[in-house]
Protein backbone atom coordinates (compact mmCIF):
# COMPACT_ATOMS: atom_id res chain seq x y z
CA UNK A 1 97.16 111.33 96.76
CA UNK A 2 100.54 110.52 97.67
CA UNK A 3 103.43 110.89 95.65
CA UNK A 4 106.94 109.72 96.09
CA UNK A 5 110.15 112.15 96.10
CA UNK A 6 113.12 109.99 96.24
CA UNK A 7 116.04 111.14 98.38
CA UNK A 8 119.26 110.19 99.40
CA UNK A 9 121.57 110.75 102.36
CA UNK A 10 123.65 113.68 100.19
CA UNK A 11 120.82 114.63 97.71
CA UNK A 12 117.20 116.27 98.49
CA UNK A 13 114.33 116.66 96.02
CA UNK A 14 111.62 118.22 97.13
CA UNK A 15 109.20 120.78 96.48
CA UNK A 16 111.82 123.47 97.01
CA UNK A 17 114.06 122.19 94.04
CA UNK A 18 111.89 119.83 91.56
CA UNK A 19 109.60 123.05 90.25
CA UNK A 20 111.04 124.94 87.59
CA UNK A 21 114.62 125.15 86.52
CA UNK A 22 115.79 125.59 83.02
CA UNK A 23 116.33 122.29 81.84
CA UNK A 24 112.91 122.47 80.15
CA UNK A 25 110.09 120.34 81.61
CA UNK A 26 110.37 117.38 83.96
CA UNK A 27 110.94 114.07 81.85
CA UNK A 28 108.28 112.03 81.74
CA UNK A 29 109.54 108.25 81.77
CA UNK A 30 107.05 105.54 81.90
CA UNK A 31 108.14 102.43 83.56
CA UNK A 32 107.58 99.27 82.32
CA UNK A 33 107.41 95.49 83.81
CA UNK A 34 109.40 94.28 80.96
CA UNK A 35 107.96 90.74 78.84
CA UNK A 36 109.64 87.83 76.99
CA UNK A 37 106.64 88.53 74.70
CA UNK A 38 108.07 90.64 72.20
CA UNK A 39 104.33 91.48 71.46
CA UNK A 40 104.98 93.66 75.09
CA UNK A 41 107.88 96.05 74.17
CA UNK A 42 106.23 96.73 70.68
CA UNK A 43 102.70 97.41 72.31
CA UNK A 44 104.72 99.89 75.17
CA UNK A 45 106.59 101.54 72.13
CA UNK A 46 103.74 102.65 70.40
CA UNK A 47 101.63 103.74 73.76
CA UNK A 48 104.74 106.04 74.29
CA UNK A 49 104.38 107.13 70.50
CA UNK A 50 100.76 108.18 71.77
CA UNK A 51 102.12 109.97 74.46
CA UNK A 52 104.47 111.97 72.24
CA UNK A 53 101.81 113.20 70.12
CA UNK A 54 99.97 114.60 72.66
CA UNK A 55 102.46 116.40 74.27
CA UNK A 56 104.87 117.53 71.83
CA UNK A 57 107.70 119.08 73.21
CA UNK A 58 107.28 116.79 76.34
CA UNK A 59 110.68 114.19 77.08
CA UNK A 60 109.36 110.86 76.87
CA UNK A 61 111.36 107.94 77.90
CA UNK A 62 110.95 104.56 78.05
CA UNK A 63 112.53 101.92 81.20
CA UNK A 64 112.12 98.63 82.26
CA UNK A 65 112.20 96.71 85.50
CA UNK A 66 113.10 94.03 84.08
CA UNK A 67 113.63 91.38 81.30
CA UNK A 68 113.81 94.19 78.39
CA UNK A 69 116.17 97.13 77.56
CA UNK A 70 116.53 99.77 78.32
CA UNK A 71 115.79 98.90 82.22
CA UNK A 72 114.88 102.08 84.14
CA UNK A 73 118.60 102.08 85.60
CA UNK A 74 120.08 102.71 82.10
CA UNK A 75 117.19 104.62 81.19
CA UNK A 76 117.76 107.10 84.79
CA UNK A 77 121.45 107.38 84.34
CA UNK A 78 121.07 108.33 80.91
CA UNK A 79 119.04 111.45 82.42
CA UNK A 80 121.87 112.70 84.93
CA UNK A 81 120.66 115.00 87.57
CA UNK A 82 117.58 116.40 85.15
CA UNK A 83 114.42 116.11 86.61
CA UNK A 84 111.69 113.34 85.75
CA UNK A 85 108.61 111.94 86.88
CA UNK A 86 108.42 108.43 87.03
CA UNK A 87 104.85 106.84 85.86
CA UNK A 88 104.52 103.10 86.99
CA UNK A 89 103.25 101.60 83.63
CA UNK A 90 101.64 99.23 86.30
CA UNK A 91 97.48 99.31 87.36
CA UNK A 92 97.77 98.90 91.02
CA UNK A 93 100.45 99.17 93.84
CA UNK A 94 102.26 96.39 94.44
CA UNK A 95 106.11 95.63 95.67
CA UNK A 96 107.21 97.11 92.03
CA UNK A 97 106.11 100.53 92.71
CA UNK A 98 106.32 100.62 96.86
CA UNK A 99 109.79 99.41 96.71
CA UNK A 100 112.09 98.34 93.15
CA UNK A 101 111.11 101.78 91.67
CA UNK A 102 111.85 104.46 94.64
CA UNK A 103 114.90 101.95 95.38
CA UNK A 104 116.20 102.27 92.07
CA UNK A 105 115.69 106.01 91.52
CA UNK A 106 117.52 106.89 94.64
CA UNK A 107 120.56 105.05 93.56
CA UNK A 108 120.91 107.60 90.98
CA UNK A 109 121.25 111.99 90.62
CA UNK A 110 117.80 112.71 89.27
CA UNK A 111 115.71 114.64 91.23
CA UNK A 112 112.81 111.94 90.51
CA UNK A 113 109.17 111.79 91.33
CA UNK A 114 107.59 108.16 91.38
CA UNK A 115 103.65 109.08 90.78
CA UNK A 116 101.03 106.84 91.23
CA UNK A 117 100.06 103.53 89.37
CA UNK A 118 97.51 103.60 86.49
CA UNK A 119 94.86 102.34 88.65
CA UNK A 120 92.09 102.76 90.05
CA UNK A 121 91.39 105.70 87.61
CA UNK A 122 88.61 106.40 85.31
CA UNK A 123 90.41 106.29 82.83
CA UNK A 124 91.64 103.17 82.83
CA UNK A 125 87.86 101.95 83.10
CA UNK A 126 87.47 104.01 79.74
CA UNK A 127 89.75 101.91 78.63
CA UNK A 128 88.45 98.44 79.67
CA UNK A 129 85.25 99.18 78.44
CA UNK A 130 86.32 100.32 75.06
CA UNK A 131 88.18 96.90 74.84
CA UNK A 132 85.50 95.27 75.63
CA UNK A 133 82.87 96.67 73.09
CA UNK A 134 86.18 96.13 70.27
CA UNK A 135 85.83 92.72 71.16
CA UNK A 136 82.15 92.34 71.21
CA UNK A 137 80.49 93.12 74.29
CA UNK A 138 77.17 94.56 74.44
CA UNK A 139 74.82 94.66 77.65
CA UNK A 140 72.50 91.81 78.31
CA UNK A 141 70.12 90.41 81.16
CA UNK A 142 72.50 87.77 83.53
CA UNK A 143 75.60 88.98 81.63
CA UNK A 144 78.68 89.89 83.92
CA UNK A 145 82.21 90.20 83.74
CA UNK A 146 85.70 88.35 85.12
CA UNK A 147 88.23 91.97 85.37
CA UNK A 148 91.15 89.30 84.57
CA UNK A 149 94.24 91.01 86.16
CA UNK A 150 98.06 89.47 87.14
CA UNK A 151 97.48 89.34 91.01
CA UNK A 152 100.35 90.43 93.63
CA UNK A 153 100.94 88.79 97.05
CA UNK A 154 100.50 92.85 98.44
CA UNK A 155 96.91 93.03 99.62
CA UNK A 156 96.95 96.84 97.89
CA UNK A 157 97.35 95.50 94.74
CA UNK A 158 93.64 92.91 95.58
CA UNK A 159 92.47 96.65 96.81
CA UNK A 160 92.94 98.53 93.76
CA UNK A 161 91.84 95.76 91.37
CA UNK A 162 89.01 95.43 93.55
CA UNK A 163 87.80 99.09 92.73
CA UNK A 164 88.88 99.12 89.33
CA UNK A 165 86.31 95.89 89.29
CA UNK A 166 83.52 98.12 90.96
CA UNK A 167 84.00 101.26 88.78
CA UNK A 168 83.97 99.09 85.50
CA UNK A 169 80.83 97.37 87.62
CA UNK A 170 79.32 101.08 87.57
CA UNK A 171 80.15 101.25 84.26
CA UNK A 172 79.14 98.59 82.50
CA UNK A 173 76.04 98.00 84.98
CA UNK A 174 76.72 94.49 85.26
CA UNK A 175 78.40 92.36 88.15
CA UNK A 176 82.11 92.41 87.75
CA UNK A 177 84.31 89.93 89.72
CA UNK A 178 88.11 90.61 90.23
CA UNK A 179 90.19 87.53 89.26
CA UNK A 180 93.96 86.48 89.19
CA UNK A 181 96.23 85.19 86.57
CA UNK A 182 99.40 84.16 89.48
CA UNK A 183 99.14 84.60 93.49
CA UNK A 184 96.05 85.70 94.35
CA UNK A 185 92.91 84.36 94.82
CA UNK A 186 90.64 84.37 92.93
CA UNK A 187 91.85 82.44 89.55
CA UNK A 188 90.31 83.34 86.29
CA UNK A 189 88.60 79.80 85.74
CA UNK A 190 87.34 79.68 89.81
CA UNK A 191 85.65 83.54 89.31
CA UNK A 192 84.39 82.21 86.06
CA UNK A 193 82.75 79.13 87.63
CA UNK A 194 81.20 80.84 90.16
CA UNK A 195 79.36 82.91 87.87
CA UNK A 196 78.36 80.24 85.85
CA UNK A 197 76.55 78.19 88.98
CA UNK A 198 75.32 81.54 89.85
CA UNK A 199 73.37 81.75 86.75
CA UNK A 200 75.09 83.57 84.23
CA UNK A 201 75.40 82.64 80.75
CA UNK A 202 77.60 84.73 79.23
CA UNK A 203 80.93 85.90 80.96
CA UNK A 204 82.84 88.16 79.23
CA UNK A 205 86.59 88.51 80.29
CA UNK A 206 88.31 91.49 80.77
CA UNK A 207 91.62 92.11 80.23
CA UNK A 208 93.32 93.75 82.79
CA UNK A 209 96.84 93.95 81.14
CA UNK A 210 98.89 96.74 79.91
CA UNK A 211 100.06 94.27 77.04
CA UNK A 212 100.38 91.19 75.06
CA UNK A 213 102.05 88.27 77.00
CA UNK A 214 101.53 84.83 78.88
CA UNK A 215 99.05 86.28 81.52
CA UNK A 216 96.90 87.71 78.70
CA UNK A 217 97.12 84.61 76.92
CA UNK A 218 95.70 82.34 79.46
CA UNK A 219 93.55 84.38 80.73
CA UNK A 220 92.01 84.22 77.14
CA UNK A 221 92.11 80.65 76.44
CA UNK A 222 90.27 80.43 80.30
CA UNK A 223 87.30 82.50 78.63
CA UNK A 224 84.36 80.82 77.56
CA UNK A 225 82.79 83.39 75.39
CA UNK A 226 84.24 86.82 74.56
CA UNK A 227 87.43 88.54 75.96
CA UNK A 228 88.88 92.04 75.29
CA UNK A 229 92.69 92.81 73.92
CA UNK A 230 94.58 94.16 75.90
CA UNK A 231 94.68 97.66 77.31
CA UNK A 232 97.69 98.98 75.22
CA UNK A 233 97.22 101.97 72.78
CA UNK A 234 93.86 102.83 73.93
CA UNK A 235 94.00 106.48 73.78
CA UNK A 236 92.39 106.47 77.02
CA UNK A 237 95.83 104.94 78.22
CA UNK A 238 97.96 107.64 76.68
CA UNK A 239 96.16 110.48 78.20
CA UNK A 240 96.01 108.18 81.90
CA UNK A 241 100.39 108.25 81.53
CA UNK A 242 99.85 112.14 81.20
CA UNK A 243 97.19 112.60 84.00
CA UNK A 244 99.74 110.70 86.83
CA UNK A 245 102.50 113.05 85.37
CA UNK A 246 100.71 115.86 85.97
CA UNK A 247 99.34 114.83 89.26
CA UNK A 248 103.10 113.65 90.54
CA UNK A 249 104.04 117.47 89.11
CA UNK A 250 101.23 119.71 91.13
CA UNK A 251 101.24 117.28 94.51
CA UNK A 252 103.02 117.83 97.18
CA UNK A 253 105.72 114.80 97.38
CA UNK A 254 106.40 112.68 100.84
CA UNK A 255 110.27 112.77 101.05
CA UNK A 256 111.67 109.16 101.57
CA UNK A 257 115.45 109.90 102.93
CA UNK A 258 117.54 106.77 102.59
CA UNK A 259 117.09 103.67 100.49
CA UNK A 260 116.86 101.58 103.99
CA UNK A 261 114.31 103.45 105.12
CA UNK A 262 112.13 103.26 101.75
CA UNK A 263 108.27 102.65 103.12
CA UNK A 264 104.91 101.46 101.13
CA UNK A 265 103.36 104.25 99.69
C-alpha cells in the first residue's frame, strides 16, 4: 500500500517526525468532494458523528474540495503544524486524491499523511451489500447487478471500480457490471441494457456514492427495478474512514518533495 507524506522544499514529514509527539494523536480529517445537494454535507456530518463515537478521544475534522465549507484549505490551516491524516472520502483514485489533495496539503505546515481512497476494500462491499438488502435485494436465478459509480477520465479510478464490482460479484454471487454516471464508459442505462438482452430480468442498481446528490439521483431514476441508498452512515463506512487512518499511521509513507514534482500515487 502506498501512502502519501506531503513535503515541501523547507518542511519534511516523514517517518522520522509524524510518529509520536505530544500533541495527542494524529487528526483524522476526512475529505470530502463537496455537493450543491445539501442532502451531501448533512449525510458527511453524521458519517463523521459515526466516526466520533467510535473513537472517542480521536480529532475528527471535516474538509471539502470543493463547493461546501469548510474546504480542506480552511479546514488544514485551522490545524497549524499538528499532525493529521488525510482520508479521501472518495472510493477510488482519481485526479482528486493523486493530485488536488497532496497539492493542497503541501501548501500548508501540517505534517500530513494523504491515505488511501475508500475503495477497493471489503468494507466498502459490506457496505453495498447492506444497501442493497435495505432496499430490497434478495438473490435470484438471472438476477445481477449495475455497481452505479461517478466515473473519472483516470483509468485507476475504471480499475478500482472494476474490483469493487468483482468483490461485490463474490459477494453477492451474481454478475456485477461497473457503470458510469459522467466520463466513462460504461453509462448506467448502456450496462443496464446489456444485461437485459443478455437475459436478465431483474437488475438491481447499486449505488456507488458516498451521498445524496445528482449522480445518485439519476442513476436511480435509470433503474428499472430496485436500487440501494446511498453508502453514507453505513457503519461499515465509519469503521472503513478508521481502517485508512490507521493504515496511513503504521505504513511507511513515499515522500513527495515539491508541489511541482507531485506524482500519481
Amino acid at each position: 500500500m502506498t501512502v502519501t507524506t506531503v513535503t515541501t522544499a523547507t518542511r519534511t514529514t516523514g517517518t522520522r517526525c509524524f510518529p509520536g509527539g505530544d500533541d495527542g494523536p494524529p487528526a483524522l480529517v476526512v475529505v470530502a468532494h463537496g455537493s450543491r445537494d445539501p442532502r451531501a454535507l448533512r449525510t458527511v456530518r453524521a458519517l463523521l458523528d459515526r466516526v466520533r463515537a467510535r473513537r472517542p478521544g480521536l480529532p475528527v475534522h471535516l474538509g471539502h474540495i470543493e463547493l461546501n465549507a469548510p474546504l480542506l484549505s480552511d479546514t488544514l490551516a485551522a490545524l497549524g503544524d499538528r499532525r493529521a491524516v488525510l482520508v479521501p472520502l472518495l472510493l477510488s483514485r482519481g485526479y482528486h486524491v493523486k493530485r488536488d489533495i497532496p497539492e493542497t496539503a503541501a501548501a500548508f505546515p501540517v505534517r500530513a499523511r494523504v491515505a488511501r481512497p475508500l475503495g477497493p476494500h471489503p468494507l466498502l462491499v459490506d457496505a453495498l451489500h447492506g444497501r442493497l438488502a435495505e432496499a430490497g435485494w434478495d438473490r435470484r436465478p438471472g438476477d445481477a447487478v449495475v455497481l452505479a459509480a461517478a466515473g473519472s477520465r483516470d483509468p485507476d479510478s475504471a480499475t478500482d471500480t472494476g474490483r469493487t464490482a468483482r468483490l461485490l460479484a463474490a459477494r453477492l454471487g451474481v454478475p456485477v457490471v461497473p457503470a458510469y454516471a459522467t466520463t466513462a464508459a460504461p453509462t448506467v442505462p448502456a450496462a443496464l441494457a446489456a444485461l437485459d438482452s443478455a437475459g436478465h430480468r431483474r437488475i438491481a442498481v447499486a449505488s456507488c456514492f458516498t451521498a445524496p446528490g445528482r449522480f445518485a439521483t439519476e442513476c436511480a431514476a435509470a433503474a428499472p427495478w430496485t436500487t440501494s441508498a446511498p453508502l453514507g452512515t453505513h457503519p461499515a463506512m465509519a469503521e472503513l474512514l478508521l481502517r485508512r487512518y490507521e493504515e496511513a499511521l503504521s505504513d511507511t509513507p513515499t515522500p513527495l518533495r515539491t508541489r511541482a514534482r507531485l506524482q500519481p500515487a
